[in-house]
Protein backbone atom coordinates (compact mmCIF):
# COMPACT_ATOMS: atom_id res chain seq x y z
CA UNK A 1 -23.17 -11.30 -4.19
CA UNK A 2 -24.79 -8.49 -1.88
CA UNK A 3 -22.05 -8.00 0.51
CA UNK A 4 -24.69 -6.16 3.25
CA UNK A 5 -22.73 -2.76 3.17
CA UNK A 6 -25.62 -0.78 2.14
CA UNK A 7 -26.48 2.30 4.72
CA UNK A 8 -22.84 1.22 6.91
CA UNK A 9 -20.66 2.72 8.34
CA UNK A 10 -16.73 1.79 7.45
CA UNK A 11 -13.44 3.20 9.16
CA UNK A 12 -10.10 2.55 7.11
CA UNK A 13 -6.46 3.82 7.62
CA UNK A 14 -4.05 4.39 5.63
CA UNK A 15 -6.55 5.13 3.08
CA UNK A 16 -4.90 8.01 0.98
CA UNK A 17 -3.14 5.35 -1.26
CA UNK A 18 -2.59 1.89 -2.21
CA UNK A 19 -4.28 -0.66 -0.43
CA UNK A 20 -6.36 1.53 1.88
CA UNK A 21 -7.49 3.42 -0.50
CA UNK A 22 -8.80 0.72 -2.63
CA UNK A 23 -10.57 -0.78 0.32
CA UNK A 24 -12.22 2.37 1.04
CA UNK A 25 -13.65 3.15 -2.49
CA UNK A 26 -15.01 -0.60 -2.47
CA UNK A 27 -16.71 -0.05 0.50
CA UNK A 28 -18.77 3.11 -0.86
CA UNK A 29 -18.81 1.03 -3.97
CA UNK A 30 -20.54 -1.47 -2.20
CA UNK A 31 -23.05 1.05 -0.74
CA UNK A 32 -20.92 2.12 2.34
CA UNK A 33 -20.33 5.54 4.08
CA UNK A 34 -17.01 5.87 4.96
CA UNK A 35 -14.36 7.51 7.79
CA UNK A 36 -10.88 8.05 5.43
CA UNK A 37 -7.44 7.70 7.61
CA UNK A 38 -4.60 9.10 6.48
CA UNK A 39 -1.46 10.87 8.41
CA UNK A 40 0.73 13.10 5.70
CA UNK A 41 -0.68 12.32 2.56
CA UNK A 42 -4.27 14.54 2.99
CA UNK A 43 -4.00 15.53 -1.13
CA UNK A 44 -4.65 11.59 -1.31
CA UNK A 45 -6.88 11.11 0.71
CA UNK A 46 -9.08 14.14 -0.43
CA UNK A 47 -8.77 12.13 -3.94
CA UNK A 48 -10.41 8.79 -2.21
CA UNK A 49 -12.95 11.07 -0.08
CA UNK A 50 -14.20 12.55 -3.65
CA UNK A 51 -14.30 8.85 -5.21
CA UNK A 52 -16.34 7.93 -2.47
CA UNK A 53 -18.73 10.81 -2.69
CA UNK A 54 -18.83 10.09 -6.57
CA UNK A 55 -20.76 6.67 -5.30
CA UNK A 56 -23.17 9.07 -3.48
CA UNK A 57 -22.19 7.81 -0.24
CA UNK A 58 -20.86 10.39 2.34
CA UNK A 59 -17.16 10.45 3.31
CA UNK A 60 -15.13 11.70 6.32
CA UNK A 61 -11.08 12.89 6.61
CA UNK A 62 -9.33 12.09 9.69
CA UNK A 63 -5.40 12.90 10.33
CA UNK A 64 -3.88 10.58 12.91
CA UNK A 65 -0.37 9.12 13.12
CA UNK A 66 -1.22 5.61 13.87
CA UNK A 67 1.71 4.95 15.68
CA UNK A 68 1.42 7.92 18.34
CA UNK A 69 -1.26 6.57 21.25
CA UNK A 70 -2.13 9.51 22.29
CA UNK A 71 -3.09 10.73 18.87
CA UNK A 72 -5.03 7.75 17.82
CA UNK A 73 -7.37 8.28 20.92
CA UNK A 74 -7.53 12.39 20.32
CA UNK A 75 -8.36 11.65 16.60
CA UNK A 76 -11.24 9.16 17.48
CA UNK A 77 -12.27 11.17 20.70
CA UNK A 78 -12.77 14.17 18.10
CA UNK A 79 -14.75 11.31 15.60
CA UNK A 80 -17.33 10.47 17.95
CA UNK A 81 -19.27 13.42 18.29
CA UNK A 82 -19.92 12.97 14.25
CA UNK A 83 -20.00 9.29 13.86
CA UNK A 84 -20.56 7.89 17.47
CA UNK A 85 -21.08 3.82 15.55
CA UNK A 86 -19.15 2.07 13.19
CA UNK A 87 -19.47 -1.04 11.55
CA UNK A 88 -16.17 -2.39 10.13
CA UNK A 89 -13.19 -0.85 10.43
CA UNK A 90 -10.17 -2.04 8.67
CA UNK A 91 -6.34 -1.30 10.02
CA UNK A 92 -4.33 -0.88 6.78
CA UNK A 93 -1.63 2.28 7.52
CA UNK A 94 1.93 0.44 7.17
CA UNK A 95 5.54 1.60 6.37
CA UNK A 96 8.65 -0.17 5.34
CA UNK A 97 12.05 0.55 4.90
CA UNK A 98 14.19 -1.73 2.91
CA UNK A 99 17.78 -3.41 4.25
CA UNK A 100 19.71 -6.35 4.13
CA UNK A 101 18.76 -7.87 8.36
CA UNK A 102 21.99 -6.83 9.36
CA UNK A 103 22.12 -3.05 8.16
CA UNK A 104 19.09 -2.47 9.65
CA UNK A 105 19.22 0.76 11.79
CA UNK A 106 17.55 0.63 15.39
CA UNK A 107 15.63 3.74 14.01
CA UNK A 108 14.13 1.64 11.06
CA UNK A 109 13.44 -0.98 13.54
CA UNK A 110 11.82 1.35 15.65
CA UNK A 111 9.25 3.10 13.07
CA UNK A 112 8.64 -0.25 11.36
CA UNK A 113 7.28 -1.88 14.23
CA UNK A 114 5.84 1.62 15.51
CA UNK A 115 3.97 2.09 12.50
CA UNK A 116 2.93 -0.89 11.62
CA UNK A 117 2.38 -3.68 14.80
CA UNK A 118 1.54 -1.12 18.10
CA UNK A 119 -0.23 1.23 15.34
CA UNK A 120 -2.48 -1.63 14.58
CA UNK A 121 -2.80 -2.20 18.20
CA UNK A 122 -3.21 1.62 18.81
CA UNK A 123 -6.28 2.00 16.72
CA UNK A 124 -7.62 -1.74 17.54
CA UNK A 125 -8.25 -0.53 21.03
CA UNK A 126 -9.70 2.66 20.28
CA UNK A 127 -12.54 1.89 17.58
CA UNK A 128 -13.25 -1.41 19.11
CA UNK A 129 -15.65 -0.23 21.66
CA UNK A 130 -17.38 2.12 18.75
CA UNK A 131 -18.14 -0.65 16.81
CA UNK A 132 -21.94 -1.67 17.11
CA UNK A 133 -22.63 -5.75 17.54
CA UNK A 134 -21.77 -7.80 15.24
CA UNK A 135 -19.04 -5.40 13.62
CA UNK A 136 -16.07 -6.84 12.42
CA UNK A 137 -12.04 -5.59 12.29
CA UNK A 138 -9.76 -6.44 9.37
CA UNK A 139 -6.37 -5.72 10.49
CA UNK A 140 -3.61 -6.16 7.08
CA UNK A 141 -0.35 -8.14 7.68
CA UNK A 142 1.75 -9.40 5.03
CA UNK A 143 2.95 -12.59 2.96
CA UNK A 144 6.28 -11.81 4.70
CA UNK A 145 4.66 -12.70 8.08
CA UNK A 146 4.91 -16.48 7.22
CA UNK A 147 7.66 -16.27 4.54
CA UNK A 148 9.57 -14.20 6.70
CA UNK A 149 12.03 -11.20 4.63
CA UNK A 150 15.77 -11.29 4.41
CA UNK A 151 15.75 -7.39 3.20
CA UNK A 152 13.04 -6.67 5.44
CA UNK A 153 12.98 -8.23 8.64
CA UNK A 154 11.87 -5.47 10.66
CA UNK A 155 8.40 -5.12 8.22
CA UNK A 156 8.42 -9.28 8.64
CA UNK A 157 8.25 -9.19 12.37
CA UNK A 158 5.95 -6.30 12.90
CA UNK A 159 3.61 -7.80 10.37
CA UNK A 160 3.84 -11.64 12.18
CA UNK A 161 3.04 -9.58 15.48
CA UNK A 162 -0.29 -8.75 13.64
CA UNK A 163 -1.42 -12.05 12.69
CA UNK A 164 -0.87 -13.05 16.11
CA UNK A 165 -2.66 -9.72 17.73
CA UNK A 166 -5.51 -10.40 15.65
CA UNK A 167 -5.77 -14.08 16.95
CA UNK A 168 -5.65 -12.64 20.29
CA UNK A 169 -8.19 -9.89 19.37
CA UNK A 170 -10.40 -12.21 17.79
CA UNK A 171 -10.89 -14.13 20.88
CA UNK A 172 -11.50 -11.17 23.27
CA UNK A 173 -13.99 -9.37 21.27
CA UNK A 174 -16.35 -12.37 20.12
CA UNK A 175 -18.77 -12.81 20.14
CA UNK A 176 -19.55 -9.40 19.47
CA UNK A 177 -17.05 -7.99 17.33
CA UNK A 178 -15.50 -10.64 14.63
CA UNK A 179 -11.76 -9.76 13.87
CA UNK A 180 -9.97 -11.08 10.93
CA UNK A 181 -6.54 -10.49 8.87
CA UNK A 182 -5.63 -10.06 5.21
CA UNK A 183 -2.79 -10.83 4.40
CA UNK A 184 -1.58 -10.02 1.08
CA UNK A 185 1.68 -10.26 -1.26
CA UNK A 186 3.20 -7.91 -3.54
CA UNK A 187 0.67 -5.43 -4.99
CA UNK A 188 1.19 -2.45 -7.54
CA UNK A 189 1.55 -0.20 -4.85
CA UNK A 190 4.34 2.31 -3.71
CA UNK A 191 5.50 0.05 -0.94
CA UNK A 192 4.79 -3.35 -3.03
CA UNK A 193 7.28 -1.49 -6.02
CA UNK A 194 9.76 -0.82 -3.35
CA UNK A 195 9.61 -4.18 -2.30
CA UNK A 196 10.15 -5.70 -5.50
CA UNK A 197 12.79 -3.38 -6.42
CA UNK A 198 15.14 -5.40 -4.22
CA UNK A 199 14.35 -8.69 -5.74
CA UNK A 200 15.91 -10.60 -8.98
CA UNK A 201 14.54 -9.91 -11.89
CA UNK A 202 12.70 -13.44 -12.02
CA UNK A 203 11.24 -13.30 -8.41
CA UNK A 204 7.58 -13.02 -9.98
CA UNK A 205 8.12 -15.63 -12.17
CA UNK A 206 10.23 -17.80 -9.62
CA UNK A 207 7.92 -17.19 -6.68
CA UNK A 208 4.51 -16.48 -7.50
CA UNK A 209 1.85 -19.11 -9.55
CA UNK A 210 0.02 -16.09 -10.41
CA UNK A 211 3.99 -14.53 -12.08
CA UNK A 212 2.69 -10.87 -11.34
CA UNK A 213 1.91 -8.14 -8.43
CA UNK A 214 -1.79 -7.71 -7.41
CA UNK A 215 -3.46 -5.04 -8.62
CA UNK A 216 -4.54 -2.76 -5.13
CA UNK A 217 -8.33 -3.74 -5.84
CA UNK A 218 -8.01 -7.39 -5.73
CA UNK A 219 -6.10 -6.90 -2.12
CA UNK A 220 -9.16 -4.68 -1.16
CA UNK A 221 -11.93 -7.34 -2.60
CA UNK A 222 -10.75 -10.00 0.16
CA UNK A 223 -10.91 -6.64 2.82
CA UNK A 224 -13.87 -5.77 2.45
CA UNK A 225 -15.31 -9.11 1.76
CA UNK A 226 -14.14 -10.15 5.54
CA UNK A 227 -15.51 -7.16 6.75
CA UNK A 228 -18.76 -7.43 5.46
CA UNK A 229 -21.54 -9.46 7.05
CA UNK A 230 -20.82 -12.35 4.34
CA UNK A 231 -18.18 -13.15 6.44
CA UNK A 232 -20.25 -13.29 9.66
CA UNK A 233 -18.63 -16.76 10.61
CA UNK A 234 -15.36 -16.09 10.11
CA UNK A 235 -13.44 -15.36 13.77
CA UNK A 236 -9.29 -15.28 13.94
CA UNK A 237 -8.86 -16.64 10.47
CA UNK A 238 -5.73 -15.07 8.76
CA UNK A 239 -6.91 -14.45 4.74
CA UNK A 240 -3.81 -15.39 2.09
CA UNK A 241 -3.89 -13.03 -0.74
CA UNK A 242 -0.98 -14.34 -2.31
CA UNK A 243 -0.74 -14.96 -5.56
CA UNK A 244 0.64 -18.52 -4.41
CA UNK A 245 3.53 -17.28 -2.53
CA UNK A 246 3.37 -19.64 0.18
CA UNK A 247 3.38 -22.70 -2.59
CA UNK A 248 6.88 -21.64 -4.30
């Protein structure tokens, strides 16, 4: 299927790793330019930048802490004068920080939903209005959203608030802009391995159909899929990427 990515212009966060940067080499994979987010991790993100550029498509680095407002708007303030249009741009930077409910910290709390729920918010309102007509948002939320997550509450509610912001965003921006949500379950990434790590041993086979973790590029097909023109009727809808969690 031609997803109609050729000659556009994608924006992704947390891109250096995992998830992100799976959407973002699918994106050049699928004839896309595209702007690579990352805050600390710029080794990985040179690594994605380079994978992109091995697809002949061209690639950009920018460093923003997507929880910090006032960074987020100086970081795409400074992108403008390069890349003044955009059209998808996919809000994937997330953190978690595993405890039982009741040992978690009010600093954990904090950064969780920092991080995750007003940095989705954060860079929601600043690329929106760069984002030509009919561009689309994919914001990234979580199985644990609708599960909920007795060892990670704090990741559960931030990621629910996202679901629920991209409803909201969904029916401010259209017509113009469509905004969607993945939201996927335990993937072979550093956070995913983490997660699992404080699990029984039989939680994959217990929990999931599918009895394994996602590999990061089957999260990012469903990404980029919803951000691509394909999707053009899709408006609000959250995107279960499972492995038939919610059926267990």
């Amino acid at each position: 299927m031609d997803l109609g990515l050729k000659g556009k212009i994608a924006f992704v966060t947390g891109a250096s790793s995992g998830i992100g940067a799976a959407t973002a080499r699918l994106f050049a994979q699928e004839g896309a330019d595209v702007i690579v987010c990352y805050h600390r991790n710029r080794s990985g993100a040179e690594q994605t930048a380079q994978a992109i550029e091995r697809c002949g498509r061209q690639s950009w680095l920018v460093a923003m802490d997507t929880g910090d407002c006032d960074a987020v708007s100086a970081a795409i303030k400074e992108l403008k004068s390069s890349v003044p249009e955009l059209d998808a741009a996919v809000l994937c930077a997330g953190t978690n920080a595993i405890a039982p409910l009741l040992e978690v910290s009010p600093l954990d709390w904090d950064d969780v939903i920092r991080v995750n729920l007003n940095g989705t918010f954060y860079v929601l309102r600043a690329v929106a209005p760069l984002l030509r007509d009919s561009g689309s948002i994919v914001t990234v939320a979580s199985v644990a959203a609708h599960t909920g997550a007795a060892h990670h509450a704090h990741y559960a509610a931030a990621k629910g608030g996202i679901v629920s912001l991209t409803k909201s965003a969904a029916r401010a921006l259209a017509p113009r802009i469509r905004v969607n949500c993945v939201a996927p379950g335990l993937a072979q990434t550093e956070m995913g391995l983490q997660a699992i790590g404080s699990q029984p041993s039989d939680y994959l086979q217990e929990k999931l159909l599918a009895q394994r973790m996602a590999l990061p590029e089957e999260i990012a097909r469903s990404i980029v899929f919803l951000a691509s023109p394909a999707a053009g009727f899709m408006y609000g809808a959250t995107l279960d990427v499972n492995g038939g969690r919610d059926l267990r």
